[in-house]
Protein backbone atom coordinates (compact mmCIF):
# COMPACT_ATOMS: atom_id res chain seq x y z
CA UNK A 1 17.88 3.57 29.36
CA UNK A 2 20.41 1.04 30.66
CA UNK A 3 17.85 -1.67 31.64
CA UNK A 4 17.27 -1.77 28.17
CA UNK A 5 20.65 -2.97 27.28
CA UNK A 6 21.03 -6.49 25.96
CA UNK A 7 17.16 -6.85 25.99
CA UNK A 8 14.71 -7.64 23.68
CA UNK A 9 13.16 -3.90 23.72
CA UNK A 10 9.35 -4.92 22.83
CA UNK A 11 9.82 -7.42 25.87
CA UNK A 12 11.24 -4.85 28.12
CA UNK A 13 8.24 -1.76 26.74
CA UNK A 14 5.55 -4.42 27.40
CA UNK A 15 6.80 -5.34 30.97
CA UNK A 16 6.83 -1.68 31.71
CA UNK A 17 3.72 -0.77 30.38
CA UNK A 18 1.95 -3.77 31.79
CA UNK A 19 3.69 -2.83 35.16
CA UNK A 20 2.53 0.86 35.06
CA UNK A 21 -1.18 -0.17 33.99
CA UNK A 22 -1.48 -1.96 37.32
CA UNK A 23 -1.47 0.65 38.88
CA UNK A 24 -3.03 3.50 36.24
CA UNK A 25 -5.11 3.29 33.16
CA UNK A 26 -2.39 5.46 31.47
CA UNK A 27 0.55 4.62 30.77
CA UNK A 28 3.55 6.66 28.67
CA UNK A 29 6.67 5.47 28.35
CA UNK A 30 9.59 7.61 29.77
CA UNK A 31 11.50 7.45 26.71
CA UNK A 32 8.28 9.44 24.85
CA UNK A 33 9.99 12.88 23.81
CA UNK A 34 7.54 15.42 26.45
CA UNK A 35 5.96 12.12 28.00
CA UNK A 36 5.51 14.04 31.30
CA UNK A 37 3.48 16.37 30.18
CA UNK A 38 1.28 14.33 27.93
CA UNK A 39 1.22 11.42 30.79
CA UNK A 40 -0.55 14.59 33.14
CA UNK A 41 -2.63 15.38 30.38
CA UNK A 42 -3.72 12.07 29.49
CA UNK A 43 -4.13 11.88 33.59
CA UNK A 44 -6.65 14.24 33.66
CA UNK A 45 -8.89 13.27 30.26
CA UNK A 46 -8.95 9.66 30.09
CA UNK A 47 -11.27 8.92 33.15
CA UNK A 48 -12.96 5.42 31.92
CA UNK A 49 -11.45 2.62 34.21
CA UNK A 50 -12.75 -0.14 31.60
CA UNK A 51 -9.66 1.86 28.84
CA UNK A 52 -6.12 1.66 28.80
CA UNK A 53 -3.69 4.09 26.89
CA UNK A 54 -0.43 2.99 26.74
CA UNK A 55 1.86 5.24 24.52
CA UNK A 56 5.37 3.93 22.92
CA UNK A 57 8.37 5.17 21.22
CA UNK A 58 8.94 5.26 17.35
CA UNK A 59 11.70 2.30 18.10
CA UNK A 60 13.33 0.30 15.21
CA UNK A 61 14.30 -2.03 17.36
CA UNK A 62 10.51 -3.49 18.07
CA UNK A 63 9.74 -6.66 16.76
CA UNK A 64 6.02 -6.89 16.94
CA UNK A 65 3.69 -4.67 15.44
CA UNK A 66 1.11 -2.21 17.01
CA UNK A 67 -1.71 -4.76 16.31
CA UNK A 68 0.48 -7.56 18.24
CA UNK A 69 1.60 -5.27 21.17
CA UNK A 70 -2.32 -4.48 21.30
CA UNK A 71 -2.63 -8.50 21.28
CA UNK A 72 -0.34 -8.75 23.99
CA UNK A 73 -1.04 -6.31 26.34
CA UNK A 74 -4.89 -7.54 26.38
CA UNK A 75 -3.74 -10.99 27.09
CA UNK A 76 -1.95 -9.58 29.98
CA UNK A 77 -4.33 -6.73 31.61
CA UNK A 78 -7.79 -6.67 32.76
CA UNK A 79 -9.08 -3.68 30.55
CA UNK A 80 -11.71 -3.85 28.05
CA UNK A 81 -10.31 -1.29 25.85
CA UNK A 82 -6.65 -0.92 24.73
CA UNK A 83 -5.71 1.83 23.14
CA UNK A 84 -1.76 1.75 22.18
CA UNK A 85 0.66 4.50 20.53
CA UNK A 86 3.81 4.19 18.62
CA UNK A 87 5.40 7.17 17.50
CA UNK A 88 2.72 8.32 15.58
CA UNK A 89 0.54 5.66 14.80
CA UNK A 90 -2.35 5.10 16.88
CA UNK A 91 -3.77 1.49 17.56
CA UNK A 92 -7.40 0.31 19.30
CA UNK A 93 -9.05 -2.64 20.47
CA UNK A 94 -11.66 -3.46 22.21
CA UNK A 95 -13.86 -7.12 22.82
CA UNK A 96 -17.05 -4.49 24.04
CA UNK A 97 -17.75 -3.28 20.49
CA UNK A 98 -18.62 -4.61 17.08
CA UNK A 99 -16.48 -5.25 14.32
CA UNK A 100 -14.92 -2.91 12.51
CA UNK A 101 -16.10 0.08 15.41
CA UNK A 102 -13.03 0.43 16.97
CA UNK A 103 -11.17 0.97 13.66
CA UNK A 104 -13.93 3.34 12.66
CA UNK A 105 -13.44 5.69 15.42
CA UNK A 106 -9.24 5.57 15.70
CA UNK A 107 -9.30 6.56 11.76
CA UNK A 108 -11.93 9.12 12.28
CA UNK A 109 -10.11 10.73 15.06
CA UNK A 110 -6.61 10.52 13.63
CA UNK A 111 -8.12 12.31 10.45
CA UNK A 112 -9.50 14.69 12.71
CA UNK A 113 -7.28 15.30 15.51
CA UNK A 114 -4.28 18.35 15.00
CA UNK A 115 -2.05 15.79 16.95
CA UNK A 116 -1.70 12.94 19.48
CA UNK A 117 -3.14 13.69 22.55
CA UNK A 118 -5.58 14.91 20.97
CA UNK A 119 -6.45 11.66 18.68
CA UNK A 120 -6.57 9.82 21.53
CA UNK A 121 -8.46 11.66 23.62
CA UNK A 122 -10.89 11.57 20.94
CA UNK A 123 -11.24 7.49 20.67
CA UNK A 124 -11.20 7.27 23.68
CA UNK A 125 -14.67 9.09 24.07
CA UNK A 126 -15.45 7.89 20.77
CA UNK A 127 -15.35 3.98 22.16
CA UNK A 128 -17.20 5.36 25.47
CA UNK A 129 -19.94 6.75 23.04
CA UNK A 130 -20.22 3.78 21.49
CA UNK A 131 -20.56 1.43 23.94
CA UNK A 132 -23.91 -0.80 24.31
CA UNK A 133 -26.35 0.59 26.96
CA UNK A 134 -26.46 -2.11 28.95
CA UNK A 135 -22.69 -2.83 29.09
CA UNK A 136 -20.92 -3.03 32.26
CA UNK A 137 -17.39 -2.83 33.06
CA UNK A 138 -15.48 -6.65 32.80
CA UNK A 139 -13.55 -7.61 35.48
CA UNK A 140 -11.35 -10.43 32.89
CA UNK A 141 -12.38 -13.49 31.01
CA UNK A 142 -14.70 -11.77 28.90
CA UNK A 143 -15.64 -13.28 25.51
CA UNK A 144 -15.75 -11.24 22.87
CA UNK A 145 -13.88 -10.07 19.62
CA UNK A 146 -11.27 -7.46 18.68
CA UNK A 147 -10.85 -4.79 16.26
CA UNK A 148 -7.56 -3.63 15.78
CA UNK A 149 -6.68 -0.36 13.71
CA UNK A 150 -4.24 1.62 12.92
CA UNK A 151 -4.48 5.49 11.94
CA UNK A 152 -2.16 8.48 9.78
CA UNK A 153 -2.90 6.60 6.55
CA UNK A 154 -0.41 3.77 6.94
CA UNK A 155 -3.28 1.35 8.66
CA UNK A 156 -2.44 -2.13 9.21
CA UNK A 157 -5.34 -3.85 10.59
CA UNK A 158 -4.76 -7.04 12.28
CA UNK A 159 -4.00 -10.09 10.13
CA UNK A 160 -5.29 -12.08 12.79
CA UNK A 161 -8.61 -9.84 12.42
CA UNK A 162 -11.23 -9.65 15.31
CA UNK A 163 -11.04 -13.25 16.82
CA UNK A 164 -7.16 -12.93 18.16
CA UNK A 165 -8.73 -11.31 21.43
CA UNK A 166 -11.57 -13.35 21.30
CA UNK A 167 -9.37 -16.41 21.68
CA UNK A 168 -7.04 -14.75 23.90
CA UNK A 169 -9.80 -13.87 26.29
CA UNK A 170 -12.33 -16.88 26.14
CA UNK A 171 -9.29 -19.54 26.54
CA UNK A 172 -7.96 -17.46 29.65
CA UNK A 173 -4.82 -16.06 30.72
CA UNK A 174 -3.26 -19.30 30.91
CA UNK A 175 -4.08 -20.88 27.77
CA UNK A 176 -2.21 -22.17 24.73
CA UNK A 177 -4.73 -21.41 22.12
CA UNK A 178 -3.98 -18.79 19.45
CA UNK A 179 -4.79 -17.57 15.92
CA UNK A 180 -3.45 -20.05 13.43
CA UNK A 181 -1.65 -18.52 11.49
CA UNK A 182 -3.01 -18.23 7.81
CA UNK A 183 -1.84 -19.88 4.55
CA UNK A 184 1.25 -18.37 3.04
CA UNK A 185 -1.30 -17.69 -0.03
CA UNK A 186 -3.74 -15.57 1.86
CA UNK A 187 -1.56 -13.84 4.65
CA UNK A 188 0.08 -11.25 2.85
CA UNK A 189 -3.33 -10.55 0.51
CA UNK A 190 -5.16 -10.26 4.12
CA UNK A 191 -2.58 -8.01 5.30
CA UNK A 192 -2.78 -5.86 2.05
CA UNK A 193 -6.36 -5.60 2.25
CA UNK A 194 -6.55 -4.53 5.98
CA UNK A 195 -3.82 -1.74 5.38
CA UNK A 196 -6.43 -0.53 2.02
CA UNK A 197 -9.67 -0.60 4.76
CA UNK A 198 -7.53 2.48 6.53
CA UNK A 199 -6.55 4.12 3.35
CA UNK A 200 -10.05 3.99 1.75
CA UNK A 201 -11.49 4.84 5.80
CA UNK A 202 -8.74 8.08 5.51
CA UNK A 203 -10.46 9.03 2.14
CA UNK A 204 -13.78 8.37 3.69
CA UNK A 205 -13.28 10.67 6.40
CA UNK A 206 -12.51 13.35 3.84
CA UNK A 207 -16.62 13.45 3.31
CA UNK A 208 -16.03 10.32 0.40
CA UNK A 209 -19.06 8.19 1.48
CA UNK A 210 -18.61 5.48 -1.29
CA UNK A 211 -14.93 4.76 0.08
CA UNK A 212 -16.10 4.43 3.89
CA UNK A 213 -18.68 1.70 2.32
CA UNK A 214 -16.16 -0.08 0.72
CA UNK A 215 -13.54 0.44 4.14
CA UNK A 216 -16.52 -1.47 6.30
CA UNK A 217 -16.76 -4.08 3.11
CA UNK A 218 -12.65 -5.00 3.22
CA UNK A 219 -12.56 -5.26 7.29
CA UNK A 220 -15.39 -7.50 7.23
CA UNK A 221 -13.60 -9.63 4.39
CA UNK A 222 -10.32 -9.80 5.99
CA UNK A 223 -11.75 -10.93 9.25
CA UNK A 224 -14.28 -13.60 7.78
CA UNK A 225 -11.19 -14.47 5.96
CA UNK A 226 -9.57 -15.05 8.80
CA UNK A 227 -12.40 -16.26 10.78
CA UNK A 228 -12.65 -18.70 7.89
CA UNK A 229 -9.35 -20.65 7.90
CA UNK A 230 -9.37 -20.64 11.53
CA UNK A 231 -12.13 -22.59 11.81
CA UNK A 232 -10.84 -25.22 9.40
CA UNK A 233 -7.79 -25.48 11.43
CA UNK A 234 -9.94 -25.95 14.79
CA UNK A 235 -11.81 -28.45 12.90
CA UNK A 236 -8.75 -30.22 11.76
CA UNK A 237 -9.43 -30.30 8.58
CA UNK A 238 -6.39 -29.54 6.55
CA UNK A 239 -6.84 -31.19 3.14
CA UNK A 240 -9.84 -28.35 2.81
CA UNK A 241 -8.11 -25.71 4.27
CA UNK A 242 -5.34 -26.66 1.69
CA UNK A 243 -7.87 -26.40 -0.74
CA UNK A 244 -9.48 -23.04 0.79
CA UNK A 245 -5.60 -21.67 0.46
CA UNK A 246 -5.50 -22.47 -3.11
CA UNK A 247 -8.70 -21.24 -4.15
CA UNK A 248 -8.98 -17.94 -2.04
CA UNK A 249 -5.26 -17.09 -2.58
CA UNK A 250 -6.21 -16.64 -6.26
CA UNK A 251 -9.32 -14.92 -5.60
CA UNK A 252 -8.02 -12.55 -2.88
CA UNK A 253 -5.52 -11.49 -5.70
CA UNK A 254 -8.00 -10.20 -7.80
CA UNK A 255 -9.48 -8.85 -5.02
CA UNK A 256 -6.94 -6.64 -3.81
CA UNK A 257 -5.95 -5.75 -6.98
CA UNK A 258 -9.51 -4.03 -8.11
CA UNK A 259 -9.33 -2.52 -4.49
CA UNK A 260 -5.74 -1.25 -4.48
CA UNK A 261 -4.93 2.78 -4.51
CA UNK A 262 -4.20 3.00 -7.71
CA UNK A 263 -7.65 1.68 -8.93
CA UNK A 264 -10.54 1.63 -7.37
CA UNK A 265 -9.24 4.47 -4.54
CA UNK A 266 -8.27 6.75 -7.25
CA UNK A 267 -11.47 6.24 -9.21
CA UNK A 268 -13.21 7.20 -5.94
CA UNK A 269 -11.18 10.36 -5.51
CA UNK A 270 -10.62 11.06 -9.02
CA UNK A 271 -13.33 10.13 -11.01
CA UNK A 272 -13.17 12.62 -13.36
CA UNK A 273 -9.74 11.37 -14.67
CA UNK A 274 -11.13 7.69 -15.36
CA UNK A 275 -12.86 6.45 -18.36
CA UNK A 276 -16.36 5.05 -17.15
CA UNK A 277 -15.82 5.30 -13.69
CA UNK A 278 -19.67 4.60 -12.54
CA UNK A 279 -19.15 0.83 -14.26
CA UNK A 280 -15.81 0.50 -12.88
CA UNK A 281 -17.05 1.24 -9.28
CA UNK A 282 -20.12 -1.10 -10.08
CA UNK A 283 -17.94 -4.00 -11.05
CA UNK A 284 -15.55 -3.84 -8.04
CA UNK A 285 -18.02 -3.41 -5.69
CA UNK A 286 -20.39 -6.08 -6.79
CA UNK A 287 -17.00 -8.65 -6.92
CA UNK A 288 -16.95 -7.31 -3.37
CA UNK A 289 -20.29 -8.23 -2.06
CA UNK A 290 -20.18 -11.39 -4.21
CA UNK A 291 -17.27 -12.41 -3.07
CA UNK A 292 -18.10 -11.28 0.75
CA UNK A 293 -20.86 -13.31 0.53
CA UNK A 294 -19.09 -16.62 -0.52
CA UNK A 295 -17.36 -15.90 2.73
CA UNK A 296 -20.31 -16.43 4.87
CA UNK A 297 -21.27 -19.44 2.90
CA UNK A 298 -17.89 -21.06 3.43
CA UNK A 299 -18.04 -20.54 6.93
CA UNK A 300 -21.56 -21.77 7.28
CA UNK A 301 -20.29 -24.88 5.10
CA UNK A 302 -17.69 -25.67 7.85
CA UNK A 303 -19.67 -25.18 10.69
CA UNK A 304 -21.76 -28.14 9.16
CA UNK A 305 -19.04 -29.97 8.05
CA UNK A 306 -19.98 -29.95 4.57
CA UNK A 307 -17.45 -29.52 1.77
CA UNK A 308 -16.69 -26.35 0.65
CA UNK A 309 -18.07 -24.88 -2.69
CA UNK A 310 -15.92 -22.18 -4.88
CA UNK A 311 -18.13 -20.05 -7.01
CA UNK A 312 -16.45 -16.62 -7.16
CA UNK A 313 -13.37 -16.26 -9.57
CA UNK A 314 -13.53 -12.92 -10.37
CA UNK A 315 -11.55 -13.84 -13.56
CA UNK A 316 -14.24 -11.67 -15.63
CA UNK A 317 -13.35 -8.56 -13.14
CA UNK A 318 -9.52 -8.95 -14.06
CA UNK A 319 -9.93 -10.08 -17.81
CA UNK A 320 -12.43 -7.44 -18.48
CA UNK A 321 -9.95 -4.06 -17.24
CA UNK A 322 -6.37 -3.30 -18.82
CA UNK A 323 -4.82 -2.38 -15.89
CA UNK A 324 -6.08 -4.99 -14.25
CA UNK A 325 -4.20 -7.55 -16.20
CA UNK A 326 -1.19 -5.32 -15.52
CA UNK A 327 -1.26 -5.62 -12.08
CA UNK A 328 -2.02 -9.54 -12.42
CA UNK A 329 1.24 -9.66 -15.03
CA UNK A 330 3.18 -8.11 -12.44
CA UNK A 331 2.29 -10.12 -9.41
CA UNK A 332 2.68 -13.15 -11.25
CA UNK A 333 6.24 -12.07 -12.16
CA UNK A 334 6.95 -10.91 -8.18
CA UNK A 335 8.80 -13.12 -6.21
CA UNK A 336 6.65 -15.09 -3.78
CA UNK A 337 6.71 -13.77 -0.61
CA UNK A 338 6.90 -9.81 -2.04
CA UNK A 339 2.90 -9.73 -2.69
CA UNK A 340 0.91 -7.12 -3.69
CA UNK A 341 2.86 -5.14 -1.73
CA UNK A 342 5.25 -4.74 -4.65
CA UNK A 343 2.97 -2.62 -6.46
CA UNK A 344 2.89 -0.02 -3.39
CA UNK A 345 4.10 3.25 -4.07
């Protein structure tokens, strides 16, 4: 499209989307291969005022992900729910429902759905079911939180977790206020763990109930994780949110090692082909909740402006499995900024 030219292209999509929700709750971009058609469809099935559906372009040229055009667009539009497509990745938020709900229902539908239009039609009365009784359309400023997801098995939630729209919305349109961002130790574990929550969420929606448990257990980590070192940096207090990024970068390595595909995923889904896989589930998910709850302590610890205690290691989880130590051995020998996300496939 020549308006594009010479453009920052995410700039130029949001504009256009944000100019076409003004007017519609739907919104498909013209440079979506049979956007016509599904723009009339979507027309005629996505009737809830409160939800927006904006659908992209697969477009190398973007430079923000789905979970920061999602961000973005909620900053800039009155809707309560955003629902956002790119190529063939599906994206939700919404500040009307709980954490982790909105996730929930785009994975379930993406696992479900024989294509698109059809996955979003399906959140999109998935989010209607599921909102609260007594909730009434906003019409802007609304406090609450976000829940970001992604879908098709290559979900990455938002690092920024369920607060960004919280902040975006409670500080108004105007505002300054954001996310800060989180310690170069923790951001790429976060991220990690938030793109495992839609793999094990996939494998969950396959009838696998112990791997939708342990989907709802990682999104609640990565966001109290989140939720964590914000706080410290609203409170000001960097010497312990140095020491937080120390201490949880180590921990979150263990972490997302015991949680990664290759281990605790495959145990799930193949635990026939594991030695002892009933203690191996039993250990991971235990340093889980253990370390889940250490979360909630910490962040009850700042809220009082006490000092903040480190119990959870998880050095006996590592030391105790082989491959465990492997994965450590090789992270360790990763550069820096590569992450667990050197041992992906």
């Amino acid at each position: 499209m020549p308006h594009h030219l010479g453009l920052n292209a995410t700039d130029v999509y949001l504009d256009d989307a944000v100019d076409g929700l003004a007017s519609s709750n739907v919104y498909v971009s013209s440079d979506v291969s049979g956007g016509t058609q599904l723009q009339q469809t979507l027309d005629q099935q996505v009737t809830d005022e409160s939800i927006a559906v904006v659908v992209f372009p697969d477009n190398e040229a973007f430079d923000m992900s789905g979970r920061e055009m999602v961000a973005s667009l909620a900053g800039r539009t009155d809707y309560d729910t955003i629902i956002v497509a790119i190529g063939d990745d599906l994206w939700a938020g919404s500040h009307v429902l709980s954490t982790g709900e909105a996730m929930r229902i785009a994975n379930e539908a993406e696992s479900a759905a024989p294509d698109l239009d059809t996955a979003i039609v399906q959140t999109v009365e998935g989010v209607i079911a599921a909102y609260p009784s007594d909730y009434e359309p906003s019409t802007g400023g609304v406090d609450g939180g976000l829940i970001v997801g992604g879908a098709l098995g290559l979900v990455v939630l938002v690092a920024a977790g369920g607060a960004l729209w919280a902040v975006l919305r409670r500080r108004g349109r105007g505002a300054a206020g954001h996310h800060a961002p989180l310690p170069d130790t923790v951001r790429p574990l976060v991220g990690r763990l938030r793109a495992l929550s839609g793999e094990y969420a996939a494998a969950g929606a396959s009838g696998n109930r112990d791997a939708t448990d342990v989907a709802t257990e990682i999104v609640t980590v990565a966001n109290n994780t989140t939720e964590l070192f914000d706080r410290l940096g609203r409170k000001g207090d960097e010497g312990q949110r140095a020491t937080a990024a120390v201490e949880y970068g180590e921990t979150l390595r263990k972490l997302t090692a015991a949680l990664d595909r290759d281990y605790l995923l495959d145990i799930l889904q193949h635990p026939d082909l594991w030695d002892d896989p009933v203690d191996r589930v039993r250990e991971v998910r235990t340093a889980l909740t253990s370390f889940s709850t250490e979360l909630v302590e910490n962040i009850k610890q700042v809220n009082a402006r006490r000092g903040l205690h480190f119990q959870v290691s998880l050095d006996g989880l590592i030391g105790r499995r082989k491959e465990l130590q492997e994965w450590d051995r090789a992270f360790e020998r990763a550069d820096g900024d590569a992450g667990p996300s050197s041992h992906d496939d």
